[in-house]
N, C-alpha and C. Protein backbone atom coordinates (compact mmCIF):
# COMPACT_ATOMS: atom_id res chain seq x y z
N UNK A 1 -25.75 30.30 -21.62
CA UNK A 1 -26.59 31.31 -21.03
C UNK A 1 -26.75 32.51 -21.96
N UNK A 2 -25.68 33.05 -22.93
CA UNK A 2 -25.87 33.42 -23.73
C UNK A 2 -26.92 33.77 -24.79
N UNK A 3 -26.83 32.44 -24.94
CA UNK A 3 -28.56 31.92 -25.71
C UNK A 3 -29.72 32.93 -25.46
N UNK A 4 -29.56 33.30 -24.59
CA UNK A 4 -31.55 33.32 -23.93
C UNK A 4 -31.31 35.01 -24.32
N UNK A 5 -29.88 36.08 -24.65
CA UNK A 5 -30.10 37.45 -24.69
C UNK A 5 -30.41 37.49 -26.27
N UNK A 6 -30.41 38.71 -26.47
CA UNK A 6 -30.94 39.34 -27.77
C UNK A 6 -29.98 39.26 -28.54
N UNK A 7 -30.20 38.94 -29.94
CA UNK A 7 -29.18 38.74 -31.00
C UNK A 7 -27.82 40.07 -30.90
N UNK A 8 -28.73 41.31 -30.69
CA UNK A 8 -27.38 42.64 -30.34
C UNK A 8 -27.01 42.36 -29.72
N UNK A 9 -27.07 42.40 -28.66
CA UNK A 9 -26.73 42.22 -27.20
C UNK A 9 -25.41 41.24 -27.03
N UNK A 10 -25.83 40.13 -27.63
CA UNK A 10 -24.80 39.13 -27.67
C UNK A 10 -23.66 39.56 -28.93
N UNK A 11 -23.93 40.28 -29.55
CA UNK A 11 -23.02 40.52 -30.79
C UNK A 11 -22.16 42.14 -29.68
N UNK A 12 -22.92 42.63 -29.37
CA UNK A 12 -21.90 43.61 -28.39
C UNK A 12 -21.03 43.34 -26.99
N UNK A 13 -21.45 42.18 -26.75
CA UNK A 13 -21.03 41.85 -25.36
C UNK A 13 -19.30 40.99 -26.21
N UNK A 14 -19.58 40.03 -27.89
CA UNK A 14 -18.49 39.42 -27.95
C UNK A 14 -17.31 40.63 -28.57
N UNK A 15 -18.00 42.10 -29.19
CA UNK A 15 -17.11 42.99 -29.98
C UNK A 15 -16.35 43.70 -28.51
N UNK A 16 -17.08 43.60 -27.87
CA UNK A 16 -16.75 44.09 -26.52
C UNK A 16 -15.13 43.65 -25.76
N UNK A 17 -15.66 42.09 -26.02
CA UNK A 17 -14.46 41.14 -25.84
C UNK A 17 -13.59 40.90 -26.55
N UNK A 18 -13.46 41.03 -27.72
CA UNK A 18 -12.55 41.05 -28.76
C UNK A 18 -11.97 42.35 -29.00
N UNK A 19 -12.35 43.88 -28.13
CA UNK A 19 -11.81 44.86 -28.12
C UNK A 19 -10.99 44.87 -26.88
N UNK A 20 -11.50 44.36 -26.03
CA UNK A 20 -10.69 44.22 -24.68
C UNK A 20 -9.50 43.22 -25.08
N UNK A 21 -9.40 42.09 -25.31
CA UNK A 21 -8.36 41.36 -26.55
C UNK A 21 -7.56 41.72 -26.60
N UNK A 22 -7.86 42.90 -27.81
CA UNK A 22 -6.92 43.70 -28.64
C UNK A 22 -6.12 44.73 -27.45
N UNK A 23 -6.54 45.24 -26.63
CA UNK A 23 -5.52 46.42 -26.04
C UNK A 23 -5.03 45.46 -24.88
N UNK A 24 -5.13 44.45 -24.33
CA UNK A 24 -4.26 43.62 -23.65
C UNK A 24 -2.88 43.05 -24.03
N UNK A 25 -3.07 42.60 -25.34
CA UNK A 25 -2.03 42.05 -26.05
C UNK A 25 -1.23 42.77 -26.14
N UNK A 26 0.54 42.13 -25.83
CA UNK A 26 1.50 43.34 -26.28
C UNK A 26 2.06 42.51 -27.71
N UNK A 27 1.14 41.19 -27.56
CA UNK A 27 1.70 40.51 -28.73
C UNK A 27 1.53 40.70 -30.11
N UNK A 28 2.18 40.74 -31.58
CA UNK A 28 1.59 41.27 -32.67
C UNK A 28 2.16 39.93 -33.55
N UNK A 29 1.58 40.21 -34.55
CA UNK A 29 2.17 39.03 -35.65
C UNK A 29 2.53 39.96 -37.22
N UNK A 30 3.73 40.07 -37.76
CA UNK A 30 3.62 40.67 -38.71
C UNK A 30 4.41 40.02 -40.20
N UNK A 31 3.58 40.10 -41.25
CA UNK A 31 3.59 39.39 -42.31
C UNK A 31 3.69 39.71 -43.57
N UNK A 32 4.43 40.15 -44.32
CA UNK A 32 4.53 40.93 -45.23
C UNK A 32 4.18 42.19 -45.52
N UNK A 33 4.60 42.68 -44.21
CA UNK A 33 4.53 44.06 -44.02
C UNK A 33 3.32 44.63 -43.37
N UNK A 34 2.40 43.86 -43.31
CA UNK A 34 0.87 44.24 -42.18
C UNK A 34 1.22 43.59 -40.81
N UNK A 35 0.35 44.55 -40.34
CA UNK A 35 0.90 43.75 -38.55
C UNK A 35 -0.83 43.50 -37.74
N UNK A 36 -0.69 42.46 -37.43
CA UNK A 36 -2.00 42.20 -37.05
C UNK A 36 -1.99 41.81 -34.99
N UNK A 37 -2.34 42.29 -33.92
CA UNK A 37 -2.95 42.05 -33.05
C UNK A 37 -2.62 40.39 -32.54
N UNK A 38 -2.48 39.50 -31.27
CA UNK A 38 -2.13 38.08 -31.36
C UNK A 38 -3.18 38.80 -30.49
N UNK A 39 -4.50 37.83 -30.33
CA UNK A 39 -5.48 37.91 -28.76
C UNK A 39 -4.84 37.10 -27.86
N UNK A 40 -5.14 35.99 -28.15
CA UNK A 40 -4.14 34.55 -27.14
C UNK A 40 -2.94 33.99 -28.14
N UNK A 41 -2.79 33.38 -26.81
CA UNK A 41 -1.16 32.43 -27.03
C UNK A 41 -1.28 31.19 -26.54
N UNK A 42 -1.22 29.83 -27.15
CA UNK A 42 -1.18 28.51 -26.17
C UNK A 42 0.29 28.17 -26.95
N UNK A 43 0.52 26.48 -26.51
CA UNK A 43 1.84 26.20 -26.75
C UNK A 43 1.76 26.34 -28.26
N UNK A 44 0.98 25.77 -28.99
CA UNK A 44 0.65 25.29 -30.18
C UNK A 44 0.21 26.44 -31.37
N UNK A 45 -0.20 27.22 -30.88
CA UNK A 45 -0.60 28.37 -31.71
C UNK A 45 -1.02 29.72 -31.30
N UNK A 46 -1.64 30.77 -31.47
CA UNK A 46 -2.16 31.70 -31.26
C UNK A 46 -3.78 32.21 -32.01
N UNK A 47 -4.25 33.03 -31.72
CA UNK A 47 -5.56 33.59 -32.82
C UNK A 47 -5.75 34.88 -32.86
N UNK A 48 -6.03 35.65 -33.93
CA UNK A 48 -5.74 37.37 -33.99
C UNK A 48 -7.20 37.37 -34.32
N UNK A 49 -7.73 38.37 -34.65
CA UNK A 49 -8.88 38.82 -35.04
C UNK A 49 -9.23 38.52 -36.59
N UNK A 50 -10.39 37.79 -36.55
CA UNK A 50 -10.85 36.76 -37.98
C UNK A 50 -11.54 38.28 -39.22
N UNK A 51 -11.83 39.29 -38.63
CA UNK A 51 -11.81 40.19 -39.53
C UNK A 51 -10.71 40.71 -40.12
N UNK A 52 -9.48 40.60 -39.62
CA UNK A 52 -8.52 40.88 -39.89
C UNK A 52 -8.28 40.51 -41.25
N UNK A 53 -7.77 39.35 -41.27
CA UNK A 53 -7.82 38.51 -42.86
C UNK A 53 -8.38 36.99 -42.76
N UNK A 54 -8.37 36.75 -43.81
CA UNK A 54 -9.49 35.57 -44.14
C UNK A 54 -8.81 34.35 -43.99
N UNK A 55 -7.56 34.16 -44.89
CA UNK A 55 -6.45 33.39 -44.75
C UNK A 55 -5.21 33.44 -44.36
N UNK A 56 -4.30 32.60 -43.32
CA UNK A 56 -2.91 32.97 -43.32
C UNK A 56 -2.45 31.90 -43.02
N UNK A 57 -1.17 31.86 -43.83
CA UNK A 57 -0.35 30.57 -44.04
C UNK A 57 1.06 31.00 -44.10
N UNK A 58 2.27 30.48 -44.05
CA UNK A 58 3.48 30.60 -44.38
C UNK A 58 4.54 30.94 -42.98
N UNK A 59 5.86 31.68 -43.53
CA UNK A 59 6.41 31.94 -42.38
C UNK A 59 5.98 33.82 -41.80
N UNK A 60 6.20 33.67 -40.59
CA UNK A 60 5.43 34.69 -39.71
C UNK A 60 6.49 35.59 -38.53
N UNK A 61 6.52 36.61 -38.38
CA UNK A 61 7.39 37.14 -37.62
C UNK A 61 6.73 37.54 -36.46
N UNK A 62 6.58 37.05 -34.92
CA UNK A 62 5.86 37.80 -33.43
C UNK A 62 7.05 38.20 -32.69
N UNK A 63 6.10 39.01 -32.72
CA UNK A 63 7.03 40.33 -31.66
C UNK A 63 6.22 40.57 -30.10
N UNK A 64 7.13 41.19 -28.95
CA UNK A 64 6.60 41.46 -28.17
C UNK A 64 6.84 43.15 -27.71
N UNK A 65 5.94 43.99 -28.22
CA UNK A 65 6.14 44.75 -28.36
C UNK A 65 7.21 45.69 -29.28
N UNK A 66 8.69 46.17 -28.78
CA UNK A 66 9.15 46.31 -30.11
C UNK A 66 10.43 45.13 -30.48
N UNK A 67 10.47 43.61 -29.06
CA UNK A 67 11.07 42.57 -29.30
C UNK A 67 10.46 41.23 -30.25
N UNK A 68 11.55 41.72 -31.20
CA UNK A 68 11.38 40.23 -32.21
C UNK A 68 11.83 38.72 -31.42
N UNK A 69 10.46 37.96 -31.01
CA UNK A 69 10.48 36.84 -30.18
C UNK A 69 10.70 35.78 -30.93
N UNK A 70 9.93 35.44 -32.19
CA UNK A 70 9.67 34.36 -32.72
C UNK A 70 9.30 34.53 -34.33
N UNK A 71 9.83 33.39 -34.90
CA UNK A 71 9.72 33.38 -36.38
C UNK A 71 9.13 31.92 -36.40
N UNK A 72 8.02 31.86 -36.76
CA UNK A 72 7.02 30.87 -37.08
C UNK A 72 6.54 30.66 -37.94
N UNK A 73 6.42 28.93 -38.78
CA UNK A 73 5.77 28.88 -39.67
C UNK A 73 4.27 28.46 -39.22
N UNK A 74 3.20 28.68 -40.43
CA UNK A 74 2.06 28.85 -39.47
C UNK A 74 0.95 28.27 -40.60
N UNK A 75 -0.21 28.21 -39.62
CA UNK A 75 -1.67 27.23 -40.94
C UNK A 75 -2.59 28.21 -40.14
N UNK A 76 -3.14 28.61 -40.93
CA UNK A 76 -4.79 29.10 -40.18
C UNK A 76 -5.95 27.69 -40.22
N UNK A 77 -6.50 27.48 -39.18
CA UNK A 77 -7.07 26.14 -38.82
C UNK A 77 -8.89 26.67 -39.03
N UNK A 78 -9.01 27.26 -37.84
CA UNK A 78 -10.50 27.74 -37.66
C UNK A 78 -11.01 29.25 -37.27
N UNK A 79 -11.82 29.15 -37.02
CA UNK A 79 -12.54 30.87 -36.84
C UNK A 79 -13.59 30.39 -36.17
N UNK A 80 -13.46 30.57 -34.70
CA UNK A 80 -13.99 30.60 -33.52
C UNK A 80 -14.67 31.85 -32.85
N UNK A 81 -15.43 32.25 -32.55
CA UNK A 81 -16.13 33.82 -31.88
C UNK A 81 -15.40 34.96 -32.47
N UNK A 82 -15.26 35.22 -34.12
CA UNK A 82 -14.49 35.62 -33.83
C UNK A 82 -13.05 36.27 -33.87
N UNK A 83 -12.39 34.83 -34.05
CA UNK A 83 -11.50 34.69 -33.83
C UNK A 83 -10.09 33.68 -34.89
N UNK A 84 -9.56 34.15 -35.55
CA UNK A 84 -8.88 33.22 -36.34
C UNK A 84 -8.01 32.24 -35.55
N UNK A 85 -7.74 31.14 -35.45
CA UNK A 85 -7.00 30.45 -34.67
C UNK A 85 -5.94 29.88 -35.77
N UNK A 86 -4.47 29.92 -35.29
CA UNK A 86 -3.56 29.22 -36.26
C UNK A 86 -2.52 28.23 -35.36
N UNK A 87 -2.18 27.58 -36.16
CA UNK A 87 -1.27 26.45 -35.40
C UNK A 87 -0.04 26.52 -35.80
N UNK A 88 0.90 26.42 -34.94
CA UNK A 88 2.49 26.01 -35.36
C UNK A 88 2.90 24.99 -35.91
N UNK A 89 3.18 25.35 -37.02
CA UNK A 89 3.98 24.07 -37.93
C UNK A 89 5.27 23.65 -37.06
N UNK A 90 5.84 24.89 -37.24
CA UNK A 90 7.47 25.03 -36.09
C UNK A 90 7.23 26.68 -35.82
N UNK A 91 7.97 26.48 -34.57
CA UNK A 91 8.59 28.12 -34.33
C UNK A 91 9.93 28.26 -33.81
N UNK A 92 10.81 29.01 -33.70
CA UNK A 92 12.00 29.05 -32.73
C UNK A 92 12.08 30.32 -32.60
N UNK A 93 12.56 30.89 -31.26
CA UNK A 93 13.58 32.32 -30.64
C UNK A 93 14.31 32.68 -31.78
N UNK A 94 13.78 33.81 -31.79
CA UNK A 94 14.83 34.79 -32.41
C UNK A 94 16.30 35.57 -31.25
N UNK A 95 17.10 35.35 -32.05
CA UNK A 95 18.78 35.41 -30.98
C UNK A 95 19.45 36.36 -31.85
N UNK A 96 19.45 36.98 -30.84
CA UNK A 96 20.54 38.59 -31.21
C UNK A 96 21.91 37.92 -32.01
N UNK A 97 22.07 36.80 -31.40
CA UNK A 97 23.52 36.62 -31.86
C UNK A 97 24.02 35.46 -33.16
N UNK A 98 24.55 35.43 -33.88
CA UNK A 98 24.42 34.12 -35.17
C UNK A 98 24.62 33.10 -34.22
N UNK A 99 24.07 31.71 -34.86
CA UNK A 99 24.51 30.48 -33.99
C UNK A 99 25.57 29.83 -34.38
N UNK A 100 26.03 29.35 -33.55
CA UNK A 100 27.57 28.98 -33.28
C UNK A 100 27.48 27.35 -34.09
N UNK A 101 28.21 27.29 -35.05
CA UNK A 101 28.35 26.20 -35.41
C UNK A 101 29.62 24.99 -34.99
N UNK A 102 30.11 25.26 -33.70
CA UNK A 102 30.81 24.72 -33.21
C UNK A 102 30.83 24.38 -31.91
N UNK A 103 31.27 23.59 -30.91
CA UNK A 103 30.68 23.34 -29.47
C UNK A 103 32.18 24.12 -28.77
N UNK A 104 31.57 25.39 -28.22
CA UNK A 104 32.33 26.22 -27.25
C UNK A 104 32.82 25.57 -25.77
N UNK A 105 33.73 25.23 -25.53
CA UNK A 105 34.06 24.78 -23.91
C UNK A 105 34.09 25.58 -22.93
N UNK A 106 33.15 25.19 -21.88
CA UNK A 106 33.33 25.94 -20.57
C UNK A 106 34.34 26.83 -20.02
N UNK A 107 35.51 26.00 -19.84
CA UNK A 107 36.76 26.42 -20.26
C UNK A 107 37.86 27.44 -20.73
N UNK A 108 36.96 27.20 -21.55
CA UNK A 108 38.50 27.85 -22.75
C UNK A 108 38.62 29.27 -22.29
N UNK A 109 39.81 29.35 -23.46
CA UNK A 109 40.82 30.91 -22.32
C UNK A 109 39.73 31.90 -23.34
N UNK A 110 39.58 33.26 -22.38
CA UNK A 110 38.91 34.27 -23.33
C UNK A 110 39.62 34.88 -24.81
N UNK A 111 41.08 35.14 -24.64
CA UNK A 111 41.63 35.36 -25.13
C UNK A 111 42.60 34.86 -25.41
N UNK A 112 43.86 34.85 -26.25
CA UNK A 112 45.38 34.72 -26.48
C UNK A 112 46.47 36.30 -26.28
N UNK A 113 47.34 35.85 -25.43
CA UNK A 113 48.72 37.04 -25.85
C UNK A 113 49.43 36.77 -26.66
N UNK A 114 49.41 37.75 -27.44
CA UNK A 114 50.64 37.57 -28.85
C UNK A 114 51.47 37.15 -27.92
N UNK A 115 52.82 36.31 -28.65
CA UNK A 115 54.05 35.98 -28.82
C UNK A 115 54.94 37.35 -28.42
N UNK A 116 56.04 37.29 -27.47
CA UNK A 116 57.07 38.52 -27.52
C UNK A 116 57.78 38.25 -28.24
């Protein structure tokens, strides 16, 4: 339906939408020190704003607001309305705490008392 308005018209109605986007998101993506805007989120990837940059590839740090969520490696695929779209190679949670390289038991005592 789009189609049938005026070439502006349709170019203000999508900057429109891609500004509304941007102040919804608490999501950001930041990459060697620039921090760019996430518009959406699916399982598989996300897409920031295609003016932003042209290409992006490698590993990626998203945050939610000022929580570091996820460290992702990443492909920029397409540029949709718009819109850069990238896909997850892998991602995993970022954890406050180092991971345990050993299997902890339900169990076990919290502590030890020294010896008298």
């Amino acid at each position: 339906m789009l189609e049938f308005l005026p070439k502006d018209v349709r170019e203000g109605l999508e900057a429109a939408r891609l500004r509304d986007l941007k102040k919804r998101s608490r999501l950001r993506l930041e990459i060697e020190g620039q921090s760019f805007p996430i518009l959406r989120r699916w399982k598989d990837g996300f897409s920031i704003p295609a003016d932003s940059v042209l290409h992006l590839r490698g590993l990626v740090d998203i945050y939610d607001g000022p929580r570091h969520v996820f460290q992702a490696l990443i492909v920029a695929t397409t540029v949709e309305n718009g819109e850069l779209n990238c896909d997850f190679k892998r991602h995993s949670p970022v954890s406050e705490k180092p991971a345990l390289d050993f299997w902890r038991d339900e169990n076990a005592p919290v502590g030890y008392l020294p010896s008298a």
